[in-house]
PDB file of N, CA and C in Angstrom:
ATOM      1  N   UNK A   1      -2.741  -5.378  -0.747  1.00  0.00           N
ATOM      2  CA  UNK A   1      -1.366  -4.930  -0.647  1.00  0.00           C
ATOM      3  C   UNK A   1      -0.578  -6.003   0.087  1.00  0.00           C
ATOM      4  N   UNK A   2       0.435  -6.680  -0.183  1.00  0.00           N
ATOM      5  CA  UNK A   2       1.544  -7.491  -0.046  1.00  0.00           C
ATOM      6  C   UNK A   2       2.817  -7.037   0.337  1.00  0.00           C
ATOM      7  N   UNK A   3       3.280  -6.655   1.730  1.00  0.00           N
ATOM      8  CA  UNK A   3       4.778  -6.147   1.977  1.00  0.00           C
ATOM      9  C   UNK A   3       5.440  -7.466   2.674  1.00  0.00           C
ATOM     10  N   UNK A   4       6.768  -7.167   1.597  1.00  0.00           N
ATOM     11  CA  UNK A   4       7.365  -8.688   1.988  1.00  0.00           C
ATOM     12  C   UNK A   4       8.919  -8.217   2.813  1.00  0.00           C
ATOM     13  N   UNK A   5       9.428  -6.709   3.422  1.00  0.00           N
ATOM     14  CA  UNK A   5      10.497  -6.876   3.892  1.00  0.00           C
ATOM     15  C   UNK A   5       9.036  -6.678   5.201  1.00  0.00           C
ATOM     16  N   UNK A   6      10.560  -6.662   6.358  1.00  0.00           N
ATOM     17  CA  UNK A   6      10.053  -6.772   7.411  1.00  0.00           C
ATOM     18  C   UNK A   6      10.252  -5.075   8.153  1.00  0.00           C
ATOM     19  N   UNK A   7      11.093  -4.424   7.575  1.00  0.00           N
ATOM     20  CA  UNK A   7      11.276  -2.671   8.005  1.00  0.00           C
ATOM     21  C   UNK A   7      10.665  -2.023   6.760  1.00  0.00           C
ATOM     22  N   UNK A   8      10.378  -0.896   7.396  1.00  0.00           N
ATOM     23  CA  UNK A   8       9.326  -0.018   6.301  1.00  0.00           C
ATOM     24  C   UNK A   8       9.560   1.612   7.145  1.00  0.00           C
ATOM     25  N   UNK A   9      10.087   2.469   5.590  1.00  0.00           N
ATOM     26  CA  UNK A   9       9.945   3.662   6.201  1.00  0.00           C
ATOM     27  C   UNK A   9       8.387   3.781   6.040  1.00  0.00           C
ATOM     28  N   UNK A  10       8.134   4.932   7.345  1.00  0.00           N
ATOM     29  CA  UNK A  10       6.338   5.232   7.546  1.00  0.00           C
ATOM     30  C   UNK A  10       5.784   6.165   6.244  1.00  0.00           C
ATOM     31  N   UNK A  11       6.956   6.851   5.475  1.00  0.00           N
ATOM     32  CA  UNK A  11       6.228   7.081   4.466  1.00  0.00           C
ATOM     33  C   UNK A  11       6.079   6.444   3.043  1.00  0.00           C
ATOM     34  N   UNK A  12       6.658   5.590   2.995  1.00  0.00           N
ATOM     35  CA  UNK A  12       6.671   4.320   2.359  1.00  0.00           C
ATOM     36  C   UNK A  12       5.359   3.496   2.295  1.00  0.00           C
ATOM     37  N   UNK A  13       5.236   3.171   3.720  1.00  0.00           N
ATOM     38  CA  UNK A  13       4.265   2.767   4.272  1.00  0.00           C
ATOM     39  C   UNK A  13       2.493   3.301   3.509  1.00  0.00           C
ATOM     40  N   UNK A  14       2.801   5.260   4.013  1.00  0.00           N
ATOM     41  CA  UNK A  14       1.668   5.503   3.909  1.00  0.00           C
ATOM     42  C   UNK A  14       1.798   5.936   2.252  1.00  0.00           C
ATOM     43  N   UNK A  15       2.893   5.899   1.698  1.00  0.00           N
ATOM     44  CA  UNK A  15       2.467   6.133   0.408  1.00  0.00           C
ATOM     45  C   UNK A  15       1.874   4.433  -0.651  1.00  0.00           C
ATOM     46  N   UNK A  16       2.000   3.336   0.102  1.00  0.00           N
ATOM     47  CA  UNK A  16       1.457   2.219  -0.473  1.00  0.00           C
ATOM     48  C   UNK A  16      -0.162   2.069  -0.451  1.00  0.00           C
ATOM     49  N   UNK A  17      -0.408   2.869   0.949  1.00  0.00           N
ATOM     50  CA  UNK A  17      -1.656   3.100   1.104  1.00  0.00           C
ATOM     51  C   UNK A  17      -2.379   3.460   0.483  1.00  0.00           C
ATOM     52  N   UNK A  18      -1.480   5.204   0.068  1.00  0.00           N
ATOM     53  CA  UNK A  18      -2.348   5.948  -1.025  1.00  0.00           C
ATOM     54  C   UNK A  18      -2.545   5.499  -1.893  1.00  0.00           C
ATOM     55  N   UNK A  19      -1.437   4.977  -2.810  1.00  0.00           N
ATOM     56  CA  UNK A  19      -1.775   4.099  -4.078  1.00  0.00           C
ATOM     57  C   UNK A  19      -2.827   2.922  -4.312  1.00  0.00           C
ATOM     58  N   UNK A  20      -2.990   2.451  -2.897  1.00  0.00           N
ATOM     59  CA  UNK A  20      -4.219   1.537  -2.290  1.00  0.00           C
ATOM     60  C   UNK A  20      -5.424   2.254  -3.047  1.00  0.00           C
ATOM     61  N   UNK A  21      -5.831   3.334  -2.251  1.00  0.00           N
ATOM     62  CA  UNK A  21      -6.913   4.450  -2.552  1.00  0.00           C
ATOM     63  C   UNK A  21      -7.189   4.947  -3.971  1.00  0.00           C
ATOM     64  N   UNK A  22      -6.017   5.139  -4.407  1.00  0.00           N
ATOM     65  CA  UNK A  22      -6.511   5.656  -5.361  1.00  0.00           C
ATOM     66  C   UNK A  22      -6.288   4.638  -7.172  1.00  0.00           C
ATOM     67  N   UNK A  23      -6.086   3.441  -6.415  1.00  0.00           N
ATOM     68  CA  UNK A  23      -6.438   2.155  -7.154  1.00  0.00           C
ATOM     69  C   UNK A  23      -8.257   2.058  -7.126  1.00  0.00           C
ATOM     70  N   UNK A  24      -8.468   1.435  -5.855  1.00  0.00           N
ATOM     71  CA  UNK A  24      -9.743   1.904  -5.836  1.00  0.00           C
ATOM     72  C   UNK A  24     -10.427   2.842  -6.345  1.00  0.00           C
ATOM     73  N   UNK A  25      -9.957   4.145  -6.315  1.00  0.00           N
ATOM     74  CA  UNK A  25     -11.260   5.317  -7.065  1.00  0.00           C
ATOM     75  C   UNK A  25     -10.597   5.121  -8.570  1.00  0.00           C
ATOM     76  N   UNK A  26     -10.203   4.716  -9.287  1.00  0.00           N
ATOM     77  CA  UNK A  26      -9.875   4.138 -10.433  1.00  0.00           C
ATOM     78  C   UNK A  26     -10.765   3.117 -10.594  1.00  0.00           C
ATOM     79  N   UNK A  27     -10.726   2.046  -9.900  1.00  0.00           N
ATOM     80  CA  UNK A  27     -11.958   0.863 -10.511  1.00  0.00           C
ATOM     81  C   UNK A  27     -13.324   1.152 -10.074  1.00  0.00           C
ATOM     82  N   UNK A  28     -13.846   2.383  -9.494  1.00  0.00           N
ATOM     83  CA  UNK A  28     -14.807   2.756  -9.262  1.00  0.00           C
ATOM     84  C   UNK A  28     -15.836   1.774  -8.465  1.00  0.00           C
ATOM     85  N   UNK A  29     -15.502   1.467  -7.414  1.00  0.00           N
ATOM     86  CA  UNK A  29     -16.047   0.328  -6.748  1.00  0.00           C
ATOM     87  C   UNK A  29     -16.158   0.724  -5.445  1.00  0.00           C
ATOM     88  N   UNK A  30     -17.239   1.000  -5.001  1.00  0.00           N
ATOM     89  CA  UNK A  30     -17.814   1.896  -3.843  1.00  0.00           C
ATOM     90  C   UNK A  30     -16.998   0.927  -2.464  1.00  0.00           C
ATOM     91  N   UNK A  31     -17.763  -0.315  -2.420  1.00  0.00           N
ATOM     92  CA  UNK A  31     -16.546  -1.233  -1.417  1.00  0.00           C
ATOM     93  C   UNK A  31     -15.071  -1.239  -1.154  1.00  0.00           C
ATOM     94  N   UNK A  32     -14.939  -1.545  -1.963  1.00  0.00           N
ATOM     95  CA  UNK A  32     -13.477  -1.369  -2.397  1.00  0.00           C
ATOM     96  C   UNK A  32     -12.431  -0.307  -2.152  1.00  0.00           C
ATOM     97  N   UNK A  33     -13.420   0.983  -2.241  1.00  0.00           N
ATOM     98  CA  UNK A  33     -13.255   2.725  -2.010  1.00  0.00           C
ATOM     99  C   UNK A  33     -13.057   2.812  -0.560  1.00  0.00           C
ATOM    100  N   UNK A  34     -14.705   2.443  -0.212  1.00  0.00           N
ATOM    101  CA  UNK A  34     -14.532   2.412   1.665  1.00  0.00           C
ATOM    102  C   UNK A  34     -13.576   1.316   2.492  1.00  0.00           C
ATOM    103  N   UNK A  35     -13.286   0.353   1.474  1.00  0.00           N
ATOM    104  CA  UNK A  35     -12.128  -0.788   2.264  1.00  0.00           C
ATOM    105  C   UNK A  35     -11.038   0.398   2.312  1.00  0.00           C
ATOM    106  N   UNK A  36     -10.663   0.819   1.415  1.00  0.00           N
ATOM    107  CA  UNK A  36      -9.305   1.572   0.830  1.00  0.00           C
ATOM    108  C   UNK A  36      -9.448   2.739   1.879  1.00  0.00           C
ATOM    109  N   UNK A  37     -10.175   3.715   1.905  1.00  0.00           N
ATOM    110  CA  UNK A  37     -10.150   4.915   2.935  1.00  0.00           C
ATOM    111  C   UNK A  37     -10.194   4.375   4.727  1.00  0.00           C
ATOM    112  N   UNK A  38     -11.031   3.350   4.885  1.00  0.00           N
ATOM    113  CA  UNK A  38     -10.579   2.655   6.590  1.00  0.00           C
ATOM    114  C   UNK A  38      -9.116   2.531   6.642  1.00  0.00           C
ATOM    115  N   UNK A  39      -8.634   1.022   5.965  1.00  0.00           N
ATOM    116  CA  UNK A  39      -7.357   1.199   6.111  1.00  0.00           C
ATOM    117  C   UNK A  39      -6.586   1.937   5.881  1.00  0.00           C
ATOM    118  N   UNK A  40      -6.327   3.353   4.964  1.00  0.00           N
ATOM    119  CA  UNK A  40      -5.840   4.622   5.361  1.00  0.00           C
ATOM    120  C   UNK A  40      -5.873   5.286   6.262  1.00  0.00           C
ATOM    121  N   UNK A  41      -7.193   5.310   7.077  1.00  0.00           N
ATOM    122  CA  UNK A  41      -7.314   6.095   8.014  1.00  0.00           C
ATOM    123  C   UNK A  41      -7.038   5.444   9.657  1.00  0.00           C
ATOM    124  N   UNK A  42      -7.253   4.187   9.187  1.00  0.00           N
ATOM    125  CA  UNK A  42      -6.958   3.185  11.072  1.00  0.00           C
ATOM    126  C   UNK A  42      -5.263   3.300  10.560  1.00  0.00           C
ATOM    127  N   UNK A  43      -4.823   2.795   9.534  1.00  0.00           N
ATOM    128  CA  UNK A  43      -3.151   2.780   9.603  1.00  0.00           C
ATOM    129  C   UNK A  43      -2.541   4.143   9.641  1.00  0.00           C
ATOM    130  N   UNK A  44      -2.683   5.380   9.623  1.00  0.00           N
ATOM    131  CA  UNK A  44      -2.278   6.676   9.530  1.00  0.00           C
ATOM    132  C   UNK A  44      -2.197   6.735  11.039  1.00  0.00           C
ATOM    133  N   UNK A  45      -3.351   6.320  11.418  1.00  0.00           N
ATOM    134  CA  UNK A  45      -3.833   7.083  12.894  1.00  0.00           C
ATOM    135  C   UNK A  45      -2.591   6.307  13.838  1.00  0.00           C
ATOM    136  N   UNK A  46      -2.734   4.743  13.552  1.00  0.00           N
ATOM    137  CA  UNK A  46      -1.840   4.340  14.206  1.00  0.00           C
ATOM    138  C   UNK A  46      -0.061   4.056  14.316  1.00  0.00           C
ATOM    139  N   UNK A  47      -0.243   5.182  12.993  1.00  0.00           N
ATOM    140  CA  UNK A  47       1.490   4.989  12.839  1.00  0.00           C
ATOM    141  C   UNK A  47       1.227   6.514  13.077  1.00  0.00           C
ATOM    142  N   UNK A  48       0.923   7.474  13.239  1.00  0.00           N
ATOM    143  CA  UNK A  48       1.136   8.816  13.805  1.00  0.00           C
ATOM    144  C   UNK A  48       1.893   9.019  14.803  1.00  0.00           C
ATOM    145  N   UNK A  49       2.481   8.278  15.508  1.00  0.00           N
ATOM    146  CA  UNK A  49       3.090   8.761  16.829  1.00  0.00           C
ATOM    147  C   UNK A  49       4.638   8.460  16.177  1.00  0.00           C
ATOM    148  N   UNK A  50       4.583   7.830  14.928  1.00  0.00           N
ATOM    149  CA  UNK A  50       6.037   7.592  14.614  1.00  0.00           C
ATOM    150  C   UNK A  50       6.784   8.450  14.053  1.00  0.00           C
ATOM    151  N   UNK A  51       7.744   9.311  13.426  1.00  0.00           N
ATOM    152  CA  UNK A  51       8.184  10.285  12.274  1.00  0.00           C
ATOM    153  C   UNK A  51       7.747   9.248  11.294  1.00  0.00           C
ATOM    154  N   UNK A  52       7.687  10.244  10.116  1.00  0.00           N
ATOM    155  CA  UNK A  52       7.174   9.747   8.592  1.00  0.00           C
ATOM    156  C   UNK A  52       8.865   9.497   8.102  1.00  0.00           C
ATOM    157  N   UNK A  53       9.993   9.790   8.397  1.00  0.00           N
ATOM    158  CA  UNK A  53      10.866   9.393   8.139  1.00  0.00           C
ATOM    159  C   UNK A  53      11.444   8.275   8.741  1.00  0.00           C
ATOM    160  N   UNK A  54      11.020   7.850  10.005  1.00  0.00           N
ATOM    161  CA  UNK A  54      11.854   6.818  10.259  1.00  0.00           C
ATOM    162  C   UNK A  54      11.252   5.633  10.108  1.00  0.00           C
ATOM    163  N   UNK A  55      12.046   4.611   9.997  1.00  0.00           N
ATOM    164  CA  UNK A  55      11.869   3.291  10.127  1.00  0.00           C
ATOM    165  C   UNK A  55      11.658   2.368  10.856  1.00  0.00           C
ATOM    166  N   UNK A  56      10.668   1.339  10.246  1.00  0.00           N
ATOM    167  CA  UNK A  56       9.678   0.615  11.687  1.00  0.00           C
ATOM    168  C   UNK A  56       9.764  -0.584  11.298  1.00  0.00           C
ATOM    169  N   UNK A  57       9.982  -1.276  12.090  1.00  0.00           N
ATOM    170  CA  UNK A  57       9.801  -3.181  11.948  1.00  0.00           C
ATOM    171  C   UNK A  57       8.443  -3.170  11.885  1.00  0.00           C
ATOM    172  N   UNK A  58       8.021  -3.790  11.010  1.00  0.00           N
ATOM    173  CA  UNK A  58       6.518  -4.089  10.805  1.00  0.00           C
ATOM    174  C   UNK A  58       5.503  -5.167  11.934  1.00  0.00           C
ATOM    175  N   UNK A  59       6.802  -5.756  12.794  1.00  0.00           N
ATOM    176  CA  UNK A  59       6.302  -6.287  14.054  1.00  0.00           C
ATOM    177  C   UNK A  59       6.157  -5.890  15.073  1.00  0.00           C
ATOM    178  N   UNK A  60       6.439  -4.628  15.177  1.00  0.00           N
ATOM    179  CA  UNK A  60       6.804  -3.741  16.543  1.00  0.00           C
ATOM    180  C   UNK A  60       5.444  -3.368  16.948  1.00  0.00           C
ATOM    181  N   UNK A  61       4.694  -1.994  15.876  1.00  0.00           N
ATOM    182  CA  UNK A  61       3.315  -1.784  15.772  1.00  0.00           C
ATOM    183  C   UNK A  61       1.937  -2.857  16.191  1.00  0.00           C
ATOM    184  N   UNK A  62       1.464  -3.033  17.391  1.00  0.00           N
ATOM    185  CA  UNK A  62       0.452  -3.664  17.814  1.00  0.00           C
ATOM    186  C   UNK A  62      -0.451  -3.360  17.735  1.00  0.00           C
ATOM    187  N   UNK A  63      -1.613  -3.868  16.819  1.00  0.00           N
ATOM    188  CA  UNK A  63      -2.884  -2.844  16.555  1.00  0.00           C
ATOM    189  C   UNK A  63      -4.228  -3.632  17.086  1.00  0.00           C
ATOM    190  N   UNK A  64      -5.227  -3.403  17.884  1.00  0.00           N
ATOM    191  CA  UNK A  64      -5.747  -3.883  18.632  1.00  0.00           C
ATOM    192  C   UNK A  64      -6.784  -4.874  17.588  1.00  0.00           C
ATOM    193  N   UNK A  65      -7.684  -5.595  18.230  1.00  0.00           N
ATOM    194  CA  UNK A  65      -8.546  -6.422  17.238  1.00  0.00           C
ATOM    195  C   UNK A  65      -9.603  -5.426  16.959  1.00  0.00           C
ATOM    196  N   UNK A  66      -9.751  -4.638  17.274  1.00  0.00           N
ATOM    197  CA  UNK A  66     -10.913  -3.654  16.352  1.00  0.00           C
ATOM    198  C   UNK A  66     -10.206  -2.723  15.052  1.00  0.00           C
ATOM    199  N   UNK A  67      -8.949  -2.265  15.605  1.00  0.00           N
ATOM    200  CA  UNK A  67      -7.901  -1.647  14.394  1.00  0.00           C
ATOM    201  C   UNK A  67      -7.924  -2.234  13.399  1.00  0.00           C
ATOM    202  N   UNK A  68      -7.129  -3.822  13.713  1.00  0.00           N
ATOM    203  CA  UNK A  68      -7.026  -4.994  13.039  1.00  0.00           C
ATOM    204  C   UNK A  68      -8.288  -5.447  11.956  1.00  0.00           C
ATOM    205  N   UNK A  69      -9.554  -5.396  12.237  1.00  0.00           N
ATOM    206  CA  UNK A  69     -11.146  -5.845  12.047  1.00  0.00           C
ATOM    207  C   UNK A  69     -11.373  -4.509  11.001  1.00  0.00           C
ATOM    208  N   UNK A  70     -11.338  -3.398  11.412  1.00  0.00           N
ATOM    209  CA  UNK A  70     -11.263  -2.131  10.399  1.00  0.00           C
ATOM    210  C   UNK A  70      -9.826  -2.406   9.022  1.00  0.00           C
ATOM    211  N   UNK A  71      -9.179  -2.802   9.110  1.00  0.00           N
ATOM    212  CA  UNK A  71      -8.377  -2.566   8.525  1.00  0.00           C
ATOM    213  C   UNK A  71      -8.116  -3.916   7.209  1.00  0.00           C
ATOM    214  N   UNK A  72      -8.685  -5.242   7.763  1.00  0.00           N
ATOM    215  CA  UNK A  72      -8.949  -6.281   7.357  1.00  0.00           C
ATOM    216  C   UNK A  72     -10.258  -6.389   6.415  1.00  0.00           C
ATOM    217  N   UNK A  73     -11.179  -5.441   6.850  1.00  0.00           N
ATOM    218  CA  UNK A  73     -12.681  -5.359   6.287  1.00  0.00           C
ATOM    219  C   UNK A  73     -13.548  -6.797   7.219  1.00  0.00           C
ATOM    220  N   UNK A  74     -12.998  -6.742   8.223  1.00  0.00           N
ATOM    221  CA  UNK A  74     -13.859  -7.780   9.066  1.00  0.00           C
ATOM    222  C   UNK A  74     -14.719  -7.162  10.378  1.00  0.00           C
ATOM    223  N   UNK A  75     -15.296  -7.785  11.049  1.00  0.00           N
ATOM    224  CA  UNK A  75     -16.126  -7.150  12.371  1.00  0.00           C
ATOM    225  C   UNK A  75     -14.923  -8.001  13.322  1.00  0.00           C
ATOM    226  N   UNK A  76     -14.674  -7.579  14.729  1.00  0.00           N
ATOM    227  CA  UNK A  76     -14.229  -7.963  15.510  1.00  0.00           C
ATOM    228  C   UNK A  76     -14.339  -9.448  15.760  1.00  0.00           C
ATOM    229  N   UNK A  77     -15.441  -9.649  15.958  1.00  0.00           N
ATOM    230  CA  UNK A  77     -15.439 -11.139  16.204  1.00  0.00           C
ATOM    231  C   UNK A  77     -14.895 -12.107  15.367  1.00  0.00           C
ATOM    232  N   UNK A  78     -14.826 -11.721  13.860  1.00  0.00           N
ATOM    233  CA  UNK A  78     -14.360 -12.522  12.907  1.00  0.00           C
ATOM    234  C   UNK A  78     -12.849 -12.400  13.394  1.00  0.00           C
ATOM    235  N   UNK A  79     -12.192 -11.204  13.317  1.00  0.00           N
ATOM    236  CA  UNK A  79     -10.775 -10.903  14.008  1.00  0.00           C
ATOM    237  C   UNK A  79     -10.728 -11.982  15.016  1.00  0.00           C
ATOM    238  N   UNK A  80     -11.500 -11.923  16.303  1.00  0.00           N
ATOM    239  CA  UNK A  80     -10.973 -13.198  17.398  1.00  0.00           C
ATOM    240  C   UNK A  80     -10.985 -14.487  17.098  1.00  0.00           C
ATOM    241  N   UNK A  81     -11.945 -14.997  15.814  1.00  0.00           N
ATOM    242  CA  UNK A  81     -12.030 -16.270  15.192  1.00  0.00           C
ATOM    243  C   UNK A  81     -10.677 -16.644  14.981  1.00  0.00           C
ATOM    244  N   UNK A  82     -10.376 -15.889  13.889  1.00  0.00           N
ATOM    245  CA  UNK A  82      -9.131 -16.073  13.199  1.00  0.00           C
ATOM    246  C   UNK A  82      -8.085 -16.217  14.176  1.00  0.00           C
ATOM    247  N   UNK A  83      -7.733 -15.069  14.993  1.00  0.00           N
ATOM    248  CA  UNK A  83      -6.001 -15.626  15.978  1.00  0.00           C
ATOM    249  C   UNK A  83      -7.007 -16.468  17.084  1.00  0.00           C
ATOM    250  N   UNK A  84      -8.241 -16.705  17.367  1.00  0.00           N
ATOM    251  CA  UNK A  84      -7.960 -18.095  17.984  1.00  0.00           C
ATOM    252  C   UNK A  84      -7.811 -19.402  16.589  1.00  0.00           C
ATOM    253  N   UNK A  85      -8.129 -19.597  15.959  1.00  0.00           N
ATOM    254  CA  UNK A  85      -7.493 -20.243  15.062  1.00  0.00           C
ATOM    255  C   UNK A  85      -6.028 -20.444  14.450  1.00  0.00           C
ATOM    256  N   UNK A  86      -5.521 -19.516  14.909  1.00  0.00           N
ATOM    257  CA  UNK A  86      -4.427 -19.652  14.277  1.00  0.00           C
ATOM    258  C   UNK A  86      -3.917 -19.170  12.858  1.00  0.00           C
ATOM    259  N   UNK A  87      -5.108 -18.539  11.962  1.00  0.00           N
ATOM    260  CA  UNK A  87      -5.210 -18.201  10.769  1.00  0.00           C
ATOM    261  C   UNK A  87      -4.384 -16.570  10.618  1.00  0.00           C
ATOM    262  N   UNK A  88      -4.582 -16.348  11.616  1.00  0.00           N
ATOM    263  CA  UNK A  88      -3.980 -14.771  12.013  1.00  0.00           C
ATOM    264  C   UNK A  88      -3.525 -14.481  12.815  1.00  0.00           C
ATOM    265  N   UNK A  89      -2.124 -13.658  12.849  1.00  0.00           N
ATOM    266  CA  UNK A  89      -0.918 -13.931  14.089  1.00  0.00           C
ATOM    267  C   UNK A  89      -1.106 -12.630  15.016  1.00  0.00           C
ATOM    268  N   UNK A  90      -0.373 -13.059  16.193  1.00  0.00           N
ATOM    269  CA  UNK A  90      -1.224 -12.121  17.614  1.00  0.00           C
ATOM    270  C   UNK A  90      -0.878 -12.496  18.583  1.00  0.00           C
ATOM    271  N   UNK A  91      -0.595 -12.178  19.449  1.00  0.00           N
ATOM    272  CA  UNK A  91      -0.651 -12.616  20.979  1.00  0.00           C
ATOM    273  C   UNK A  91      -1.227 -11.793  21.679  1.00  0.00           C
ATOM    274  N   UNK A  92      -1.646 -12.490  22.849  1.00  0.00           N
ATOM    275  CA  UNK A  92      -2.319 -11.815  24.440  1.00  0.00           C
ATOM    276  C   UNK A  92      -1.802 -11.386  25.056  1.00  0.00           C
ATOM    277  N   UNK A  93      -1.515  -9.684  25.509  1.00  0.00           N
ATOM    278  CA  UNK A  93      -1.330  -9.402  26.660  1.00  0.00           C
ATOM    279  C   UNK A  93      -2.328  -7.997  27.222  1.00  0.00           C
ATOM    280  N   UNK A  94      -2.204  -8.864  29.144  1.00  0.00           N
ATOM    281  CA  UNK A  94      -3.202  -8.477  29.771  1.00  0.00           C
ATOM    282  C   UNK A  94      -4.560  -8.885  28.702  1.00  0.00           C
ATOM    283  N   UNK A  95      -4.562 -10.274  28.761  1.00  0.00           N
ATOM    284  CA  UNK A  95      -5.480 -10.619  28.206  1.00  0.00           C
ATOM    285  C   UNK A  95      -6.278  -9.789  27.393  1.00  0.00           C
ATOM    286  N   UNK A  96      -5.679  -9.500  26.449  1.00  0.00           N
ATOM    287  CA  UNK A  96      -6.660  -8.904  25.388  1.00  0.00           C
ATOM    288  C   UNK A  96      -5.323  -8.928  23.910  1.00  0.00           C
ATOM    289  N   UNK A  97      -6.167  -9.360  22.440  1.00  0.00           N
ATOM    290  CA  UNK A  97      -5.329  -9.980  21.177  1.00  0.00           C
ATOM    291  C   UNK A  97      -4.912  -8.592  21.055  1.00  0.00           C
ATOM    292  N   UNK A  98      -2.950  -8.759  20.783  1.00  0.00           N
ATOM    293  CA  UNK A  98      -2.530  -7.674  19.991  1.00  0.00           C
ATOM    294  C   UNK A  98      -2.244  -8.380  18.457  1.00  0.00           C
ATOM    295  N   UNK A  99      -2.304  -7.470  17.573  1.00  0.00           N
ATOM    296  CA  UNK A  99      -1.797  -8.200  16.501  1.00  0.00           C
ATOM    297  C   UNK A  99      -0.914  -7.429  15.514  1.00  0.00           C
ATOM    298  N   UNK A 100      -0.085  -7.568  15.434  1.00  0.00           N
ATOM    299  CA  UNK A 100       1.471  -6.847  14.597  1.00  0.00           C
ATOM    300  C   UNK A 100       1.003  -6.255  13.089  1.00  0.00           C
ATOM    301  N   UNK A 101       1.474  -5.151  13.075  1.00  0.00           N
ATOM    302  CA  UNK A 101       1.413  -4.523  11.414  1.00  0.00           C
ATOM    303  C   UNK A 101       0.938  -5.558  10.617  1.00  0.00           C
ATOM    304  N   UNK A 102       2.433  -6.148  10.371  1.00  0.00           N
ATOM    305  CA  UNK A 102       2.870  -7.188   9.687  1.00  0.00           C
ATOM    306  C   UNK A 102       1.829  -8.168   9.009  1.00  0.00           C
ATOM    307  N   UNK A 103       0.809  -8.500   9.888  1.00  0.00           N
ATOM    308  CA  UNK A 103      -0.316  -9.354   9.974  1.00  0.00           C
ATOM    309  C   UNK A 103      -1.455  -8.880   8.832  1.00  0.00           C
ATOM    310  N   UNK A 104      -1.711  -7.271   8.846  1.00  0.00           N
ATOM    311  CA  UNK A 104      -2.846  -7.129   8.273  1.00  0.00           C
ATOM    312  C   UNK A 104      -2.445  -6.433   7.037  1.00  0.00           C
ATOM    313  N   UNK A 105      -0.750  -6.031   6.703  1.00  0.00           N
ATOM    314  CA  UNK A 105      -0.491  -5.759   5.724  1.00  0.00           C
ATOM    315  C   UNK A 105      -0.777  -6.433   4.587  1.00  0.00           C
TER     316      UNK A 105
END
């Protein structure tokens, strides 16, 4: 999935998701299925505190490197590879990687 504005209503959001999902149980691809239901379920959880009607800068949302690692289909450590590389955007605070919606959309 590819979002190219930078605001997103949350049900917008979670309806790109669904269509995510149920792309997947269409190509019948067990990976693909469980990629599709994590990132439904880490991005739901973490846009829950928002209304499903309102609108969110896709940079605002900071999702930790394990959110991030679930949601990417990576393990954590691969997550810290990457924003110490530079390959994936993030910053530190209180020393520990946040990394923006935006990033793993």
């Amino acid at each position: 999935m590819s979002v190219r504005a930078n605001y997103m209503r949350v049900d917008e959001l979670i309806a790109l998701l669904d269509r995510e999902r149920h792309e997947a149980l269409d190509v019948r691809d067990p990976i693909a299925i469980a990629l599709a239901a994590e990132r439904y379920a880490t991005l739901t959880s973490a846009l829950s505190d928002i209304g499903r009607t309102e609108t969110v800068d896709l940079y605002k949302p900071l999702l930790s490197v394990s959110q991030a690692a679930k949601i990417l289909g990576y393990n954590a450590k691969d997550v810290r590879r990457l924003l110490g590389q530079g390959k994936l955007s993030g910053k530190k605070v209180n020393n520990q990687w946040r990394i923006p919606l935006k990033a793993v959309l």
